[in-house]
N, C-alpha and C. Protein backbone atom coordinates (compact mmCIF):
# COMPACT_ATOMS: atom_id res chain seq x y z
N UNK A 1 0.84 -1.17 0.00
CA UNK A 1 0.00 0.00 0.00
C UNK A 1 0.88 1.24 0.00
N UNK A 2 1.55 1.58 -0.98
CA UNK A 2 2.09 2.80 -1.25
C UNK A 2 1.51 4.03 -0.77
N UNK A 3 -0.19 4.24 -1.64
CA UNK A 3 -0.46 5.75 -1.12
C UNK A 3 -0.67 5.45 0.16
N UNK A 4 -0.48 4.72 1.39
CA UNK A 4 -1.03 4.97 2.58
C UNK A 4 -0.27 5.81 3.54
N UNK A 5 -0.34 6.42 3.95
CA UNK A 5 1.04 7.37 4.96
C UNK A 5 0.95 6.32 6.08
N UNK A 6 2.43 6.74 6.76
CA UNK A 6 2.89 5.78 8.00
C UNK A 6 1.63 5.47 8.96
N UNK A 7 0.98 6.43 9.46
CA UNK A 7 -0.47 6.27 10.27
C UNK A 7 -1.06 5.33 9.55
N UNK A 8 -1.54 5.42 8.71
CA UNK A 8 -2.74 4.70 8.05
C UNK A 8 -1.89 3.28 7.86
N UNK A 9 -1.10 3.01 7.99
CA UNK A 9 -0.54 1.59 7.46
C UNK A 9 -0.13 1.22 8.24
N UNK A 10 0.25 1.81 9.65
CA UNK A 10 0.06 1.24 11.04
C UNK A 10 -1.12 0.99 11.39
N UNK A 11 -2.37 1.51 11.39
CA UNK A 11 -3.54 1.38 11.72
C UNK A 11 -4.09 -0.22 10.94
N UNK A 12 -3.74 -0.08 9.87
CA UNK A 12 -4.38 -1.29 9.16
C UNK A 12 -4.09 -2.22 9.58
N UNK A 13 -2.27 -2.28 9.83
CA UNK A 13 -1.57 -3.84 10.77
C UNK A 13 -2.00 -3.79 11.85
N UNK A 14 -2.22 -3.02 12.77
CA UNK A 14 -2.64 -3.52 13.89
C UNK A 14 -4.12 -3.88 14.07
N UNK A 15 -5.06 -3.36 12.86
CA UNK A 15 -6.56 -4.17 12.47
C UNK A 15 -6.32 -5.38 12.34
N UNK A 16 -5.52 -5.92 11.81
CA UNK A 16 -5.04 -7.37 11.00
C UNK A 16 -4.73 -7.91 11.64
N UNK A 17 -3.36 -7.78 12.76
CA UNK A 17 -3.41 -8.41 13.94
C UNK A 17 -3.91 -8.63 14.81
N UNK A 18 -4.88 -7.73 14.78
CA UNK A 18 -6.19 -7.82 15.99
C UNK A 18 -7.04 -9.56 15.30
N UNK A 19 -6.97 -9.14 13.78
CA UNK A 19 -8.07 -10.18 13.49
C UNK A 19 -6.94 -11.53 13.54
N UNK A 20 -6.07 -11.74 13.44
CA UNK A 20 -5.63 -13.29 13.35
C UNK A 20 -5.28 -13.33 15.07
N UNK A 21 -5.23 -12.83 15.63
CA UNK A 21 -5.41 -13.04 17.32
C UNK A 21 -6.62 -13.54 17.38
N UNK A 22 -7.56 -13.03 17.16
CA UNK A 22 -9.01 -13.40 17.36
C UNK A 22 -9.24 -14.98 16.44
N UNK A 23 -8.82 -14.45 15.64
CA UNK A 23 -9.08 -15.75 14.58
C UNK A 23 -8.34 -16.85 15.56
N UNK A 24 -6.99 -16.73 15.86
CA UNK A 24 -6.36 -18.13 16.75
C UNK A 24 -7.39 -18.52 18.04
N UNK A 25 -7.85 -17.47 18.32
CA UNK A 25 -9.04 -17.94 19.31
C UNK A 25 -10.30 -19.02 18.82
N UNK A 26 -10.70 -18.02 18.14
CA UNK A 26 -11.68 -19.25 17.38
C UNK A 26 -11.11 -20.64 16.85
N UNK A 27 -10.10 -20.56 16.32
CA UNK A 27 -9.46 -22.09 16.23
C UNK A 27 -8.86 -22.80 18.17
N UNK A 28 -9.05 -22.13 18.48
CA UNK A 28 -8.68 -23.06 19.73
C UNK A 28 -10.27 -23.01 20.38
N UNK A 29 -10.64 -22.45 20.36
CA UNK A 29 -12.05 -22.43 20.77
C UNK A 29 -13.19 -23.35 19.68
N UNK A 30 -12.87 -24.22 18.50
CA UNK A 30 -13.49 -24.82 18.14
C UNK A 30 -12.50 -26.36 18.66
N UNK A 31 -11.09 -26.47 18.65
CA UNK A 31 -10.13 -27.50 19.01
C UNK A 31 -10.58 -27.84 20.40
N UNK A 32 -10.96 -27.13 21.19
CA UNK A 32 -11.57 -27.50 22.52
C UNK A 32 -12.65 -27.44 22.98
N UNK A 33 -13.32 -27.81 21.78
CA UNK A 33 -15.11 -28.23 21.72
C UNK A 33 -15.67 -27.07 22.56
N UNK A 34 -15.19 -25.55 22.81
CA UNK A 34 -16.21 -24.72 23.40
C UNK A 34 -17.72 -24.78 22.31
N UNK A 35 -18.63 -24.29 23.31
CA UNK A 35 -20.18 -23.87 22.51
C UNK A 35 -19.85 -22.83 21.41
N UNK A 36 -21.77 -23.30 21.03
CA UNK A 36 -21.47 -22.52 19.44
C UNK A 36 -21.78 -21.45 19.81
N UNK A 37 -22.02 -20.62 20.57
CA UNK A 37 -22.24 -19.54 21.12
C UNK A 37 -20.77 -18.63 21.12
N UNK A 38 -20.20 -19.31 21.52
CA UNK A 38 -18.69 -18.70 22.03
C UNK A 38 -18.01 -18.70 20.46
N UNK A 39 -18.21 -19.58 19.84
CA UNK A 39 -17.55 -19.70 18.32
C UNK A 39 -18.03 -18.77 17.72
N UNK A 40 -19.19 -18.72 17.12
CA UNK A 40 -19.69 -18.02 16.63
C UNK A 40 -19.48 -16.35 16.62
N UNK A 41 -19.52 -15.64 18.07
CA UNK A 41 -18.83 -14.71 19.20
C UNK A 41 -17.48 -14.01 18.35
N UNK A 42 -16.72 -15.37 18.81
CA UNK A 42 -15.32 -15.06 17.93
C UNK A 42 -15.52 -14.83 16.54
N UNK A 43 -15.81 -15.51 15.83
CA UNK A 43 -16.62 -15.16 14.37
C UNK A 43 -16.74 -14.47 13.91
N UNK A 44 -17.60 -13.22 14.51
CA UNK A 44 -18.15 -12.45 14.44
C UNK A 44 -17.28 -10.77 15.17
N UNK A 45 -16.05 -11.47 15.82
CA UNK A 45 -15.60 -10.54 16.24
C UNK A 45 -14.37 -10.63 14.75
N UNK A 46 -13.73 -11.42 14.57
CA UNK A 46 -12.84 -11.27 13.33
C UNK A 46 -13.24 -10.97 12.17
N UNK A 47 -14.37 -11.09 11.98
CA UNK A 47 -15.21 -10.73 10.74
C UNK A 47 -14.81 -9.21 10.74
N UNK A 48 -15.85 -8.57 12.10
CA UNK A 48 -15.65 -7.18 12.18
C UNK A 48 -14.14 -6.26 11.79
N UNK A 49 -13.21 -7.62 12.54
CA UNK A 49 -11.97 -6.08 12.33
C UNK A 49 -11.42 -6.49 11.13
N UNK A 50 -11.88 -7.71 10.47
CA UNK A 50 -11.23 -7.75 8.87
C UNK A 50 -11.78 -6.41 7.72
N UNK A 51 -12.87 -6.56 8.10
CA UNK A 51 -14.19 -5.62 7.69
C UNK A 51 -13.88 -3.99 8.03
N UNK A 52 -13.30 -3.77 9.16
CA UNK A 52 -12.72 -2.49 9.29
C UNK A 52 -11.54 -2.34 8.89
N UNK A 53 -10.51 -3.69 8.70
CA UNK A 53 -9.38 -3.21 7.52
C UNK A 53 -9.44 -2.94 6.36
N UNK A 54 -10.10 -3.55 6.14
CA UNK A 54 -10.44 -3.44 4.61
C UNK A 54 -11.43 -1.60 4.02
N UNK A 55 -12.28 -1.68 4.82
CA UNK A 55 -12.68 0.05 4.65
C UNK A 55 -11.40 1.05 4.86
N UNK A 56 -10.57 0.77 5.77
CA UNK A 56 -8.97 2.16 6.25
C UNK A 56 -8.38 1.58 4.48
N UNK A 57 -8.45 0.63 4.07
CA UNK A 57 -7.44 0.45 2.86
C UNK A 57 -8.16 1.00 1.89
N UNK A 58 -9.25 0.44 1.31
CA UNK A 58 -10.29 1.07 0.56
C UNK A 58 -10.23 2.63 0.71
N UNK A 59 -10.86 3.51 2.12
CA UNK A 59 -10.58 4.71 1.86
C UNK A 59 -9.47 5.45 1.51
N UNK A 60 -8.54 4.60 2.37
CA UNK A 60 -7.28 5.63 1.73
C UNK A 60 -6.67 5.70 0.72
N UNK A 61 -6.87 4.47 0.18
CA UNK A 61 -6.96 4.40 -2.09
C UNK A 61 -7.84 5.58 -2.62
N UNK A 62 -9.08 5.95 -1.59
CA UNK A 62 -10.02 6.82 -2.61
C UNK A 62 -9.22 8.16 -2.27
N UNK A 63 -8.97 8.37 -0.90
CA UNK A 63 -8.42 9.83 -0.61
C UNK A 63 -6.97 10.31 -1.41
N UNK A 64 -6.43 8.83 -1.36
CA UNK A 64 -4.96 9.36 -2.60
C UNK A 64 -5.51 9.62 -4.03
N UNK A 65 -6.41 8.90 -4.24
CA UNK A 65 -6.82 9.10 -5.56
C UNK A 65 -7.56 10.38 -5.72
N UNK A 66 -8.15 11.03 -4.73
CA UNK A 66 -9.19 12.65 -4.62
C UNK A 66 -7.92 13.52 -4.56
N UNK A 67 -6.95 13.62 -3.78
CA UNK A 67 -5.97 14.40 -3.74
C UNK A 67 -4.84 14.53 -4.88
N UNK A 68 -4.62 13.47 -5.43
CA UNK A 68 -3.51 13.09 -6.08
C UNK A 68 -3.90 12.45 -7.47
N UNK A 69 -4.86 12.82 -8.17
CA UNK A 69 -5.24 12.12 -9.19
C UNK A 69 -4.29 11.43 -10.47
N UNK A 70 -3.39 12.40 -10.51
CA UNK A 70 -2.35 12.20 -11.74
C UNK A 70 -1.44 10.62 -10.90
N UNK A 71 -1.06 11.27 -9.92
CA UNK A 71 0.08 10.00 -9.21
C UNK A 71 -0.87 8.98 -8.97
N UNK A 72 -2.00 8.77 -8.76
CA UNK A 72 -3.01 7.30 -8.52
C UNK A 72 -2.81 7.08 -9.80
N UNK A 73 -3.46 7.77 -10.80
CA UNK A 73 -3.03 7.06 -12.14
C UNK A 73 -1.80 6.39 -12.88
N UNK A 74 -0.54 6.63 -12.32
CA UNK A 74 0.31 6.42 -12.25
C UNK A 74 0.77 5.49 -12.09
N UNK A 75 -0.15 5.42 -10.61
CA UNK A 75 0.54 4.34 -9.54
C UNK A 75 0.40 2.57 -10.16
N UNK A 76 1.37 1.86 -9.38
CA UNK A 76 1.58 0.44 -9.87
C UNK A 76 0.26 0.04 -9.53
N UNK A 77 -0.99 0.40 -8.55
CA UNK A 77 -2.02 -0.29 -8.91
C UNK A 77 -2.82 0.21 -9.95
N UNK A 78 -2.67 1.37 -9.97
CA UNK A 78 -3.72 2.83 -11.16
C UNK A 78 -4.88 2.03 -10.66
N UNK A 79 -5.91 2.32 -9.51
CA UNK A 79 -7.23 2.01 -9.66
C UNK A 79 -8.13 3.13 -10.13
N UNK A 80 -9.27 2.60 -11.16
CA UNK A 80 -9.55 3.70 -11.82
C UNK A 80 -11.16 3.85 -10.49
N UNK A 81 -12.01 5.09 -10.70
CA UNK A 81 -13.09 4.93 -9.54
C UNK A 81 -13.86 4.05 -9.80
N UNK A 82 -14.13 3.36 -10.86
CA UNK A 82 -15.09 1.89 -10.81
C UNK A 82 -14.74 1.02 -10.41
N UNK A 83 -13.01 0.79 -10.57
CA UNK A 83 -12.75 -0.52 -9.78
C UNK A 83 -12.72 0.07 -7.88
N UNK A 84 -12.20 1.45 -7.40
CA UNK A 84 -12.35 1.74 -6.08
C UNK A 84 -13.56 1.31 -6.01
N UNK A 85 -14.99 1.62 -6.54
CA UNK A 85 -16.36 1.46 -5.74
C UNK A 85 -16.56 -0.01 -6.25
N UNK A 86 -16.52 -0.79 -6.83
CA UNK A 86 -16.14 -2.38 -6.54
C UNK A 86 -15.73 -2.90 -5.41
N UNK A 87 -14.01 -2.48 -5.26
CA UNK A 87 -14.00 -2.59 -3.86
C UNK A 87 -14.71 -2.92 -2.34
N UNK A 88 -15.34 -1.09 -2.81
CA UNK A 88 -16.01 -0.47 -1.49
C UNK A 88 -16.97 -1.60 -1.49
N UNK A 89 -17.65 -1.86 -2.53
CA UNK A 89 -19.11 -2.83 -2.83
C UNK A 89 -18.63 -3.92 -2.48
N UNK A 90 -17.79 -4.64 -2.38
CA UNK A 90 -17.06 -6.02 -2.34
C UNK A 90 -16.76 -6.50 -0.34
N UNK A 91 -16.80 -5.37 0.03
CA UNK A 91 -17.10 -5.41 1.63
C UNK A 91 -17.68 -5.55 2.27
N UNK A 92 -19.03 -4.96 1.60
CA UNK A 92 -20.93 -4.85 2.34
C UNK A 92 -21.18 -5.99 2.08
């Protein structure tokens, strides 16, 4: 993720690590036959912060691309705005 500034690309890893922490939970929490209550729980908690990484990456592709139009085009991904709102759509 090139256009992301140092903030934003710290923020995302530590979304990500939040979710495979959680995620190792749910695998030990299905390895030790907890309820589906508790699985599910976890589930639903890694879902969420994958789901909030993915929007910090998504937006900050659109904000380099609103600010910086020539250099997004440029850039080694060049997303043009139909493939960004794909993306965005590809999350919900």
């Amino acid at each position: 993720m090139k256009e992301a500034d140092p903030e934003t690309q710290r923020r995302i890893v530590n979304r990500l690590k939040r979710a495979r922490g959680q995620l190792d939970s749910v695998i030990s929490a299905v390895e030790s036959g907890d309820g589906c209550r508790d699985v599910v729980t976890q589930l639903s908690a890694v879902s969420t912060a994958l789901d909030r990484a993915g929007f910090v990456v998504v937006s900050s592709a659109m904000q380099f691309c609103i600010t910086d139009p020539e250099a997004a085009a440029a850039s080694e991904d060049g997303l043009t705005v139909e493939e960004l709102e794909k993306l965005f759509l590809s999350l919900s």
